[in-house]
Structures are given as structure tokens and as C-alpha cells.
C-alpha atoms as a PDB file:
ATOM      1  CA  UNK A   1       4.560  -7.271  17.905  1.00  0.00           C
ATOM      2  CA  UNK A   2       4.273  -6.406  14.186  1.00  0.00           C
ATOM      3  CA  UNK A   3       2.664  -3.043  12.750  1.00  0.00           C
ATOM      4  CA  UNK A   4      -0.217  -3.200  10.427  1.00  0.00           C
ATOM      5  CA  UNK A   5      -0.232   0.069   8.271  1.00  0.00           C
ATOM      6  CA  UNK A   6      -2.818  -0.167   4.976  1.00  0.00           C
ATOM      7  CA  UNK A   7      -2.207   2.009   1.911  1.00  0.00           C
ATOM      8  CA  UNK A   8      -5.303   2.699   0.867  1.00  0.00           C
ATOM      9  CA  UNK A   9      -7.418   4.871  -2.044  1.00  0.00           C
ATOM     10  CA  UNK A  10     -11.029   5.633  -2.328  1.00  0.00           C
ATOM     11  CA  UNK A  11     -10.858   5.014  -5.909  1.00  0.00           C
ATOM     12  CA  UNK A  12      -8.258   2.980  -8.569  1.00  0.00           C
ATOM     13  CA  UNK A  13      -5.879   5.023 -10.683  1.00  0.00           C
ATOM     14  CA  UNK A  14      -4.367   7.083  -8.094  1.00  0.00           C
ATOM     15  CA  UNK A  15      -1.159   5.256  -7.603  1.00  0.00           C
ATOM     16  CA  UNK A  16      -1.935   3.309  -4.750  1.00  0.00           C
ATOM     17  CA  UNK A  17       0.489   0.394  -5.249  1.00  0.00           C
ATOM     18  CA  UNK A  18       3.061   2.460  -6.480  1.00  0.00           C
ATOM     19  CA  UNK A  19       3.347   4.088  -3.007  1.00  0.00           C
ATOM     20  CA  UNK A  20       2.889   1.001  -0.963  1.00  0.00           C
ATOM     21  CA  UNK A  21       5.781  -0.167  -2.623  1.00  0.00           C
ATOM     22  CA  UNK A  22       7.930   2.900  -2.498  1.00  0.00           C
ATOM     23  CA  UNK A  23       6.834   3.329   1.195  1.00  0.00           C
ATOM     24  CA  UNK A  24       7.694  -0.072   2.228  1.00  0.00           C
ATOM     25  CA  UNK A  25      11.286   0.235   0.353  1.00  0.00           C
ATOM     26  CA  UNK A  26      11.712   3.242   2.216  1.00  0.00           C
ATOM     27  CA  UNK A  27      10.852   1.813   5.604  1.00  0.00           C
ATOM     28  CA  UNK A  28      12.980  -1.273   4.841  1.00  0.00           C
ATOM     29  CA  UNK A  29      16.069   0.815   5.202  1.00  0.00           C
ATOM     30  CA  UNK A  30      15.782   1.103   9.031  1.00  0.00           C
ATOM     31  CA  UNK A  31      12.797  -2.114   9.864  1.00  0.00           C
ATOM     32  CA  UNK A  32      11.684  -5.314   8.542  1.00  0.00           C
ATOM     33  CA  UNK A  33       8.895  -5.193   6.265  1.00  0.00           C
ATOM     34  CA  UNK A  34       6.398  -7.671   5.280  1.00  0.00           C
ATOM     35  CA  UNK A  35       4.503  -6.531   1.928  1.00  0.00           C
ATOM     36  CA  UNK A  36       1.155  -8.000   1.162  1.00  0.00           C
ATOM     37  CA  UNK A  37      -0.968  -7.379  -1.843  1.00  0.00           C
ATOM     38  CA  UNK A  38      -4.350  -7.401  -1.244  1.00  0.00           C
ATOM     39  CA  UNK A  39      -5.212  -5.832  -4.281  1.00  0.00           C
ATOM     40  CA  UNK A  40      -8.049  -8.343  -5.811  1.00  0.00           C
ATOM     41  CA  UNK A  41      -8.459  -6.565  -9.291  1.00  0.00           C
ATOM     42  CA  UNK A  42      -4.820  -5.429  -9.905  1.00  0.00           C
ATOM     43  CA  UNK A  43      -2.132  -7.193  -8.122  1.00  0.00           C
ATOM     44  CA  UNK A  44       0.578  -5.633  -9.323  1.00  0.00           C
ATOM     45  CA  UNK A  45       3.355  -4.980  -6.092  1.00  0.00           C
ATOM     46  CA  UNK A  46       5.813  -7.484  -7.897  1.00  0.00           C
ATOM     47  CA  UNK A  47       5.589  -5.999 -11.338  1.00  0.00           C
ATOM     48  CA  UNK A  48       6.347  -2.556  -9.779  1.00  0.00           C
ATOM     49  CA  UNK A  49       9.227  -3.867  -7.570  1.00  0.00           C
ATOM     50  CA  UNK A  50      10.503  -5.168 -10.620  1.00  0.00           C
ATOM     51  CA  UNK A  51      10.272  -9.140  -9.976  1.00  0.00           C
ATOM     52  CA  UNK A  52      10.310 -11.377 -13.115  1.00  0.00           C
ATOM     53  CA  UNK A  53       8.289 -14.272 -13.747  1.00  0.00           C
ATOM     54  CA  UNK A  54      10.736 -16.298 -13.872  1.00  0.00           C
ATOM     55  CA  UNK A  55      11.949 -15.331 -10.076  1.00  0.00           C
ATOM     56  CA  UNK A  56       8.617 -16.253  -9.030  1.00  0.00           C
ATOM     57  CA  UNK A  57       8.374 -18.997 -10.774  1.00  0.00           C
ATOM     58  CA  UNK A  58      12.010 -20.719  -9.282  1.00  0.00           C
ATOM     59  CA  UNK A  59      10.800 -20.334  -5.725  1.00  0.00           C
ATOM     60  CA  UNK A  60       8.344 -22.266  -3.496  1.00  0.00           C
ATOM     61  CA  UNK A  61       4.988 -19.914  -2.510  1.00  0.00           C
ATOM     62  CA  UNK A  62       2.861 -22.449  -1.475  1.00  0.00           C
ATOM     63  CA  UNK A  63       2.433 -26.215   0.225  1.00  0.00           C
ATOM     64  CA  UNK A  64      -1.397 -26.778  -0.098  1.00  0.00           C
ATOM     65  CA  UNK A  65      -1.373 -25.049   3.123  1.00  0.00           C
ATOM     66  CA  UNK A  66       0.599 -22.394   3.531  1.00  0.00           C
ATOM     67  CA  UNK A  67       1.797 -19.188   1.660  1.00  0.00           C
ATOM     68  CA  UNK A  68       5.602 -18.172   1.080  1.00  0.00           C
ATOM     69  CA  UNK A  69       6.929 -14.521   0.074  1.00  0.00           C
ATOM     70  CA  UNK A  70       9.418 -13.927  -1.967  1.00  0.00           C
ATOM     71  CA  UNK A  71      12.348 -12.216  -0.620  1.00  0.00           C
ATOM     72  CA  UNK A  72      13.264  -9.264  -2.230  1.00  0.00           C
ATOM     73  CA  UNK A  73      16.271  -7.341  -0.025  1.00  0.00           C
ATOM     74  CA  UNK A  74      17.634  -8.002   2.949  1.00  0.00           C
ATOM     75  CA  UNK A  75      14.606  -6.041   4.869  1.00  0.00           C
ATOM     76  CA  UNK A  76      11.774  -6.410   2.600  1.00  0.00           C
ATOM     77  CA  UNK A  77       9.549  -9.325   1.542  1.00  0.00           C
ATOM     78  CA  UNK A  78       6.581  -9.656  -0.439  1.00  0.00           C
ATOM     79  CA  UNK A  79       3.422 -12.042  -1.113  1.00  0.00           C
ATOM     80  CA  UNK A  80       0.842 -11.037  -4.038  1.00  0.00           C
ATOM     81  CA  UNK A  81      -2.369 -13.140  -5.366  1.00  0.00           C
ATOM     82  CA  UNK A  82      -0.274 -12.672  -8.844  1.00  0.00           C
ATOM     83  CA  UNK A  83       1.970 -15.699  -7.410  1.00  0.00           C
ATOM     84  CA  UNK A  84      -1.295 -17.898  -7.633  1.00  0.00           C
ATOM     85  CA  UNK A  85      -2.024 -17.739 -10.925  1.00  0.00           C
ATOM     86  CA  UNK A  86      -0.922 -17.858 -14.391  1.00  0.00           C
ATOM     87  CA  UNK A  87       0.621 -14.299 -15.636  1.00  0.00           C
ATOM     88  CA  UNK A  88      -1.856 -11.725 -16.953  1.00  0.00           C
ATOM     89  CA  UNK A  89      -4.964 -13.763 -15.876  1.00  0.00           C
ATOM     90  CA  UNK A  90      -7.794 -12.126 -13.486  1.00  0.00           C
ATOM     91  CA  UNK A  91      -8.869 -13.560 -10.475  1.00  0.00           C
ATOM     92  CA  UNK A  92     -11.998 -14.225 -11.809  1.00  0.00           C
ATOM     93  CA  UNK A  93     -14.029 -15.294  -8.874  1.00  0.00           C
ATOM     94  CA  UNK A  94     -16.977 -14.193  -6.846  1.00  0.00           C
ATOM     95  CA  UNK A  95     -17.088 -11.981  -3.998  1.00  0.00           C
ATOM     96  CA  UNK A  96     -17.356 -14.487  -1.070  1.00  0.00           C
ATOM     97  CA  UNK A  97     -14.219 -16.458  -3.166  1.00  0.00           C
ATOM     98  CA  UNK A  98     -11.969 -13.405  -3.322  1.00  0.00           C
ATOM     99  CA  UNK A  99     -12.717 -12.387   0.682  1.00  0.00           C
ATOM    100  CA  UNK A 100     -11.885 -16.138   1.321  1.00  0.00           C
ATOM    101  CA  UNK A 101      -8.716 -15.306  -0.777  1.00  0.00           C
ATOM    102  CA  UNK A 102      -7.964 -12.336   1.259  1.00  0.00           C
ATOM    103  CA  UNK A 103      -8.647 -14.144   4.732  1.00  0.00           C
ATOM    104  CA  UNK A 104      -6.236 -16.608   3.656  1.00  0.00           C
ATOM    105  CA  UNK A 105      -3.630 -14.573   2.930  1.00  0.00           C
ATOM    106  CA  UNK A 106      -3.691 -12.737   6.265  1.00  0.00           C
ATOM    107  CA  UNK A 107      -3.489 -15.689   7.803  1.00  0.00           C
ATOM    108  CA  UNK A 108      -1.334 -17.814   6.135  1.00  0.00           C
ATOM    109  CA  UNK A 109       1.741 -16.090   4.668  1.00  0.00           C
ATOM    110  CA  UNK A 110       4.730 -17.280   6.263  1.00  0.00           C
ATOM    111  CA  UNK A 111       6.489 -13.949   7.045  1.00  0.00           C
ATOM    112  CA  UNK A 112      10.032 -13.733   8.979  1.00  0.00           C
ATOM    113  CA  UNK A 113       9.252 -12.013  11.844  1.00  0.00           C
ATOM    114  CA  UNK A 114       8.656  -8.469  10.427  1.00  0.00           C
ATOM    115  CA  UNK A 115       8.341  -5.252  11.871  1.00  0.00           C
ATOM    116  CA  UNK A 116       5.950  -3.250   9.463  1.00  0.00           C
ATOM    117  CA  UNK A 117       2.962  -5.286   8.073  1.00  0.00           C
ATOM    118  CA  UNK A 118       2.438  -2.722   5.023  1.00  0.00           C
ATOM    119  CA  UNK A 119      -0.923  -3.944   3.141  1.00  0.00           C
ATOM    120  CA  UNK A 120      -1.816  -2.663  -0.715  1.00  0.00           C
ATOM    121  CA  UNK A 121      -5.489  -2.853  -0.013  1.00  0.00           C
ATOM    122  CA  UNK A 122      -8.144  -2.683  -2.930  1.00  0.00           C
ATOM    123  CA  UNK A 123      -9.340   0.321  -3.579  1.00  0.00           C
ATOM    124  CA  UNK A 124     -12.543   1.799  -2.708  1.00  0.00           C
ATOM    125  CA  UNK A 125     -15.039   1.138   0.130  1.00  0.00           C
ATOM    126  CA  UNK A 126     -16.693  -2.045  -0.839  1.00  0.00           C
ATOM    127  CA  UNK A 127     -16.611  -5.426   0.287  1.00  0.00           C
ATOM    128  CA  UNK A 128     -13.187  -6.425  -0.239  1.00  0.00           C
ATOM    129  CA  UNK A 129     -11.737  -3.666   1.934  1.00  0.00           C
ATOM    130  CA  UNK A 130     -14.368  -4.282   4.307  1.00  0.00           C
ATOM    131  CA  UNK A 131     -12.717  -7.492   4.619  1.00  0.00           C
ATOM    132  CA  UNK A 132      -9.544  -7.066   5.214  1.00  0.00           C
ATOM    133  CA  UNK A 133     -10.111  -4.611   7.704  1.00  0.00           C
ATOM    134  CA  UNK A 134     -12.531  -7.272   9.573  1.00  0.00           C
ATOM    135  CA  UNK A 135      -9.756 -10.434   9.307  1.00  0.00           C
ATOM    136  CA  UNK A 136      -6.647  -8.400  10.450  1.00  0.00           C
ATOM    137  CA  UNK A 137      -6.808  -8.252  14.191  1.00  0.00           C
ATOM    138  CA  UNK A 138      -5.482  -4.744  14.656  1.00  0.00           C
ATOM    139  CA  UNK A 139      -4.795  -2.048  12.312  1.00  0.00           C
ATOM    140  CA  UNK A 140      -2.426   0.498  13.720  1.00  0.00           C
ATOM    141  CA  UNK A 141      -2.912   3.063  10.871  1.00  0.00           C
ATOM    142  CA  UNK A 142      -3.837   3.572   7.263  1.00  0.00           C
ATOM    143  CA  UNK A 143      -2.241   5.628   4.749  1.00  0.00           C
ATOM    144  CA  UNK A 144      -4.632   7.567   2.077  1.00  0.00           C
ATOM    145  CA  UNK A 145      -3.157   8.312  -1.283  1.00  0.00           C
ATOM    146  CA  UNK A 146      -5.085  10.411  -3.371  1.00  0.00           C
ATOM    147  CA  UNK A 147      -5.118  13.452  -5.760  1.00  0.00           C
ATOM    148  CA  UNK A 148      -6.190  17.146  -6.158  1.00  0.00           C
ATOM    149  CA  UNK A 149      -9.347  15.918  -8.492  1.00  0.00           C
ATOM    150  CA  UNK A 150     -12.672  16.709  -6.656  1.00  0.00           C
ATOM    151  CA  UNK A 151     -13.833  13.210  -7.669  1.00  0.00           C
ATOM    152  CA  UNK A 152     -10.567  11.794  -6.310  1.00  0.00           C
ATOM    153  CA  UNK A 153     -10.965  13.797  -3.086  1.00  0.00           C
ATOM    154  CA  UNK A 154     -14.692  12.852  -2.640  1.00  0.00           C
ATOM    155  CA  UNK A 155     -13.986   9.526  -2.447  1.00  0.00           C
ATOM    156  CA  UNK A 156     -11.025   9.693  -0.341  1.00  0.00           C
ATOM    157  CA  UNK A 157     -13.336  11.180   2.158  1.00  0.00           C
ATOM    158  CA  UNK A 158     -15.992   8.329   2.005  1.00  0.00           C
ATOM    159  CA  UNK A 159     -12.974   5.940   2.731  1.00  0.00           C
ATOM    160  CA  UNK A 160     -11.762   7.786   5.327  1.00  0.00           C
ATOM    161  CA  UNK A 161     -15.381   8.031   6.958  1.00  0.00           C
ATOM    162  CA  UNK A 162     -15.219   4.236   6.730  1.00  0.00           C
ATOM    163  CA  UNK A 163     -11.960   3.955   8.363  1.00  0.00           C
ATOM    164  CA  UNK A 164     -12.495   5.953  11.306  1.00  0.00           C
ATOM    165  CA  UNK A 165     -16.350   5.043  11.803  1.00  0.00           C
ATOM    166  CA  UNK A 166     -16.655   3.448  14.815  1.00  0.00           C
ATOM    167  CA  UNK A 167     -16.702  -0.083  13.786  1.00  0.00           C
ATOM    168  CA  UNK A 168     -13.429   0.053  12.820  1.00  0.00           C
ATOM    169  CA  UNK A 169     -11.636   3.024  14.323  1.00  0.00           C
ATOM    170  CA  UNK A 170      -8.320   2.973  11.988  1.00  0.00           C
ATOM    171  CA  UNK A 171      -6.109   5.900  12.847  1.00  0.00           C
ATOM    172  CA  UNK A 172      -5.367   7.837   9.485  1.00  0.00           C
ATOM    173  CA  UNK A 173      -1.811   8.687   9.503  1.00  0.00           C
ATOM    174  CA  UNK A 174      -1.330  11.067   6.720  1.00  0.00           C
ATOM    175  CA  UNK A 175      -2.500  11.542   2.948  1.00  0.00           C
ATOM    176  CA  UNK A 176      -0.148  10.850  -0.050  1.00  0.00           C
ATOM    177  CA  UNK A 177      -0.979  13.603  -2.580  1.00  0.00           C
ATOM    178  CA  UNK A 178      -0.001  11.856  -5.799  1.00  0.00           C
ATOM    179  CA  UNK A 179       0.542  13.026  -8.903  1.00  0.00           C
ATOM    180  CA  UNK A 180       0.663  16.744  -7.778  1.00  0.00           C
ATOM    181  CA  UNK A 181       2.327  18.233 -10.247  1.00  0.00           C
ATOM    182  CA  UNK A 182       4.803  17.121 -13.614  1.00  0.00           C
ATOM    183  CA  UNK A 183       7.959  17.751 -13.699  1.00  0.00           C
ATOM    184  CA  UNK A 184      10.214  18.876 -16.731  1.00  0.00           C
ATOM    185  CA  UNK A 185      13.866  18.264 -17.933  1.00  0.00           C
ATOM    186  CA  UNK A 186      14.215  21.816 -16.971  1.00  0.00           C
ATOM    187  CA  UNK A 187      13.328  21.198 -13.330  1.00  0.00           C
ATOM    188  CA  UNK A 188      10.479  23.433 -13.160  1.00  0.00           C
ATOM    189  CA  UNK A 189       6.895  21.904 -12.542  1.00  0.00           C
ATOM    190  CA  UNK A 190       2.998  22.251 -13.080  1.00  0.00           C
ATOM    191  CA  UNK A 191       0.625  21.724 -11.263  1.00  0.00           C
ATOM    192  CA  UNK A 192      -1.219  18.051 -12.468  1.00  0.00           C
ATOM    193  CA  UNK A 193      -4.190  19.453 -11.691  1.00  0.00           C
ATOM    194  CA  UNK A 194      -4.982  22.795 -11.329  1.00  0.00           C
ATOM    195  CA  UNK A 195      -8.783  22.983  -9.402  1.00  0.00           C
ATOM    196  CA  UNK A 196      -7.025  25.268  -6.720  1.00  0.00           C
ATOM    197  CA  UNK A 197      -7.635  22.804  -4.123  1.00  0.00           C
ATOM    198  CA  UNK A 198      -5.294  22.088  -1.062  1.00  0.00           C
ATOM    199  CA  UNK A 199      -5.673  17.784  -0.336  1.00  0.00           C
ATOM    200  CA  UNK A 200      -4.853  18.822   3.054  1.00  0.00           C
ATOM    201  CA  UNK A 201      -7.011  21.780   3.758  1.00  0.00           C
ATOM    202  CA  UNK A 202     -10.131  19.201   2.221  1.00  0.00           C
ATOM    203  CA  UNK A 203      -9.356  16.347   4.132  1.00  0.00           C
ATOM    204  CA  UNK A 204      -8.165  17.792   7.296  1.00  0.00           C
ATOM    205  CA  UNK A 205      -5.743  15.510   7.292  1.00  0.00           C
ATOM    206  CA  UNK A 206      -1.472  15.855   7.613  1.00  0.00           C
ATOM    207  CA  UNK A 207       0.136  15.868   3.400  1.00  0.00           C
ATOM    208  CA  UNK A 208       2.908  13.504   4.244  1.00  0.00           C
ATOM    209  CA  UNK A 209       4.331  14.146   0.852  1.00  0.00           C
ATOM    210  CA  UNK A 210       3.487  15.579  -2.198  1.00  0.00           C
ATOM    211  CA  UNK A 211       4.807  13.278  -4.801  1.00  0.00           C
ATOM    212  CA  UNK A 212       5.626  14.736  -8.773  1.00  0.00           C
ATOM    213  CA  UNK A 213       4.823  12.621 -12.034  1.00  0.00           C
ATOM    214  CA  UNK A 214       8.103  10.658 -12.548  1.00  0.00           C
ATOM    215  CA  UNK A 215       8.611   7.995 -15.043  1.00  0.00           C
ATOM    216  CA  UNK A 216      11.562   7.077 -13.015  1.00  0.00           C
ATOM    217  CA  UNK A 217      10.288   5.864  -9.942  1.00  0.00           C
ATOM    218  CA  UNK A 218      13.880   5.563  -8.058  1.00  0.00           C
ATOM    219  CA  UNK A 219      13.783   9.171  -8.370  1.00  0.00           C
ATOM    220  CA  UNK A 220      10.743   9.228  -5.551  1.00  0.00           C
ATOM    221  CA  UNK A 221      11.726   9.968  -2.451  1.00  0.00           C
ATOM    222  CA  UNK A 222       9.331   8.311   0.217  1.00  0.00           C
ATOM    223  CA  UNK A 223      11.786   8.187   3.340  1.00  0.00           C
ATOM    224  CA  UNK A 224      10.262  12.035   4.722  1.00  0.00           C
ATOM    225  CA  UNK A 225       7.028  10.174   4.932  1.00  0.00           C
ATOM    226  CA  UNK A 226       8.286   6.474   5.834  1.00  0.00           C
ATOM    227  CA  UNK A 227       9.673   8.465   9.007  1.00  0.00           C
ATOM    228  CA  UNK A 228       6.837   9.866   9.947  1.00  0.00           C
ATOM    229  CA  UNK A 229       4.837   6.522   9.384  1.00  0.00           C
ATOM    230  CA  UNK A 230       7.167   4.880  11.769  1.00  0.00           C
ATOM    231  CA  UNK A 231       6.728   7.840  14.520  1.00  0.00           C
ATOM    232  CA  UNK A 232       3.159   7.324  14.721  1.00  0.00           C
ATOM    233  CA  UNK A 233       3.507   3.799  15.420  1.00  0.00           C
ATOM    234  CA  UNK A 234       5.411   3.400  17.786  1.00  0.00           C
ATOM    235  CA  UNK A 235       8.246   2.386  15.704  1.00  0.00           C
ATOM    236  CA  UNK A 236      10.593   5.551  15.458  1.00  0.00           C
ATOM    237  CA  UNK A 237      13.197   4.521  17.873  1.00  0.00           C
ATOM    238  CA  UNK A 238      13.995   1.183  16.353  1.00  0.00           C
ATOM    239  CA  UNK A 239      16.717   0.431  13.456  1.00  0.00           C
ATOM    240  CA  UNK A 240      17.414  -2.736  12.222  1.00  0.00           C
ATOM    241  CA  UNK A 241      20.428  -4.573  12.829  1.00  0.00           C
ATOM    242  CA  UNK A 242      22.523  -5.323   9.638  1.00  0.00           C
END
């Protein structure tokens, strides 16, 4: 049965979609990964896996009634609300139109029989999270990615309240601490920012990586965490068969 793992922020601007998509190419390399962009106000997975329009526009992603992803490797497909509409236009609907949206598209994406369900969910703790997490059936973990800023880290800890409330009871499997520090042509680093507070120690929750300022985002290296990901659910044992 397929793994549903959300990458999820308390707040937009802390990379959020840039992990999901470096996660989910790092858990491609050993399982079959279904990427979904749930991400209402920014859907921007393709863009960052480097899809043109014109790719998206040569190939089918939907009949009237159901959705198609896009294939991008051999392990790893995608789907993103930017395949519905013209490019650079917002999804300029109400809130009970854009949950619809999102109910649809966890229902009706045609995947090929993934492993990993990996979701870039909107950020925050409002409705449209709310939403996915009532349509999926069962989400076996959620990934926080967040920063050292106090006004990042206070709402990572309202989403993570939400989360693990007892409504919804989402395991959180670890914390992404993004942006933690820049790193120079020399090779030495700062700290991004310097408040002299540990995202671990805060949360009380496992740093599954701390991830440097890149402009070169090949340069991340996600598979430490991806492995770890995989452990806690269940799929750690299992490598796909090329």
C-alpha cells in the first residue's frame, strides 16, 4: 500500500517546495514516488524540477474526469494545479472551490502504482491544509521545514500542534532546518540567522538535515534525510527494481 508523507511549513517562504522536491528526487533513487502539489497559492513543484511549458503542454493531464502526471524519471512523477491553468495565472477561486480542487486531486490523479505519496501541502494551518489532511485517508508522517527565525519557529509549532492534535494524529518525522547558514566560494559558512536558537532543541523534534543557502540546488544533498523518511515508514528495506 502506498506511503503518504506531507512536507509541510507553518508559514510561506521557508522553502517548502524546494524540499518536497529534493526529498522526493532523493527517495526516487531506491522507491517509486508520486509527487503532488497541493500548494493552492504557489504551485510551483514543476518550475523547480525544471519542467517547461512546453513539456506540459505536449502531454495529456486531464479527460474531463481524470488527472494525469507527468513523468519526470524513471521513479518519479508529478501532478501540480499549475497544469490546469494558463502559465503565471492564480487560482483565483474561493475557499470551498480550492478544497474542492484539492479533494479532486487526491482522488483523481492517475498515479502508477507508487510507493511514496510525497504531498507539497500549503503552508500554514488554515483551511486548505485542514483539507487535505481530512480527504487523504491515512497520513503516515509529515515532514516540517522551517528556519532558526522565532517567527518561523512559532509557527512551526502551531502546525505541529495541529498535526498531532488528536483529530488528526500525524506522526512528525523530522524537521528540515532550511536555510541554516550561507555558504561561500571559500567553503566556509554563516550562520543565516544568528538568534542562537537550536530548531531542534525548540521543537523537540529530530533535525533531519540542516540544509545551506545554495543557488545550485543539485548541490543539496537530501538522501541522509530521504533514508531516514523511508525508515520510519516502513519502507527502509525496499529498493526498486531497475
Amino acid at each position: 500500500m502506498v506511503k503518504t508523507v506531507l512536507v509541510a511549513s507553518g508559514k510561506g517562504g521557508t522553502g517548502k517546495t524546494t524540499t518536497t522536491v529534493m526529498l522526493g528526487r532523493a527517495l526516487s533513487k531506491k522507491h517509486k514516488v508520486a509527487l503532488l502539489d497541493l500548494d493552492m497559492t504557489g504551485p510551483n513543484t514543476a518550475h523547480i524540477l525544471g519542467l517547461s511549458q512546453k513539456e506540459v503542454d505536449s502531454q495529456k493531464t486531464f479527460d474531463g474526469d481524470w488527472f494525469y502526471p507527468i513523468k519526470y524519471s524513471e521513479n518519479l512523477e508529478i501532478f501540480s494545479p499549475s497544469f490546469l491553468f494558463p502559465p503565471n495565472t492564480a487560482v483565483a477561486w474561493s475557499g470551498d472551490k480550492r478544497r474542492e480542487l484539492i479533494h479532486e486531486l487526491i482522488d483523481k490523479v492517475k498515479w502508477n502504482s507508487p510507493d511514496i505519496l510525497l504531498c507539497d501541502s500549503p503552508p500554514g494551518t488554515g483551511d486548505e491544509i485542514m483539507a487535505v489532511l481530512r480527504y487523504i485517508p491515512k497520513v503516515d508522517g509529515a515532514v516540517i521545514v522551517t528556519n532558526a527565525k522565532r517567527v518561523s519557529l512559532d509557527d512551526a509549532q502551531r502546525l505541529i500542534s495541529l498535526l498531532t492534535n488528536r483529530l488528526y494524529n500525524v506522526p512528525v518525522l523530522g524537521i528540515i532546518d532550511n536555510m541554516s547558514s550561507i555558504e561561500f566560494g571559500d567553503g566556509t559558512r554563516s550562520d543565516l540567522f544568528d538568534e542562537g536558537i537550536s530548531v531542534g532543541d525548540e521543537l523537540g523534534i529530530e533535525v533531519l538535515a540542516k540544509v545551506p543557502f545554495k543557488h545550485d540546488l543539485s548541490a543539496l544533498d537530501f538522501d541522509g534525510a530521504a533514508g531516514v523518511v523511508a525508515h520510519r515508514i516502513g519502507l527502509n528495506s525496499k529498493e526498486v527494481v531497475q
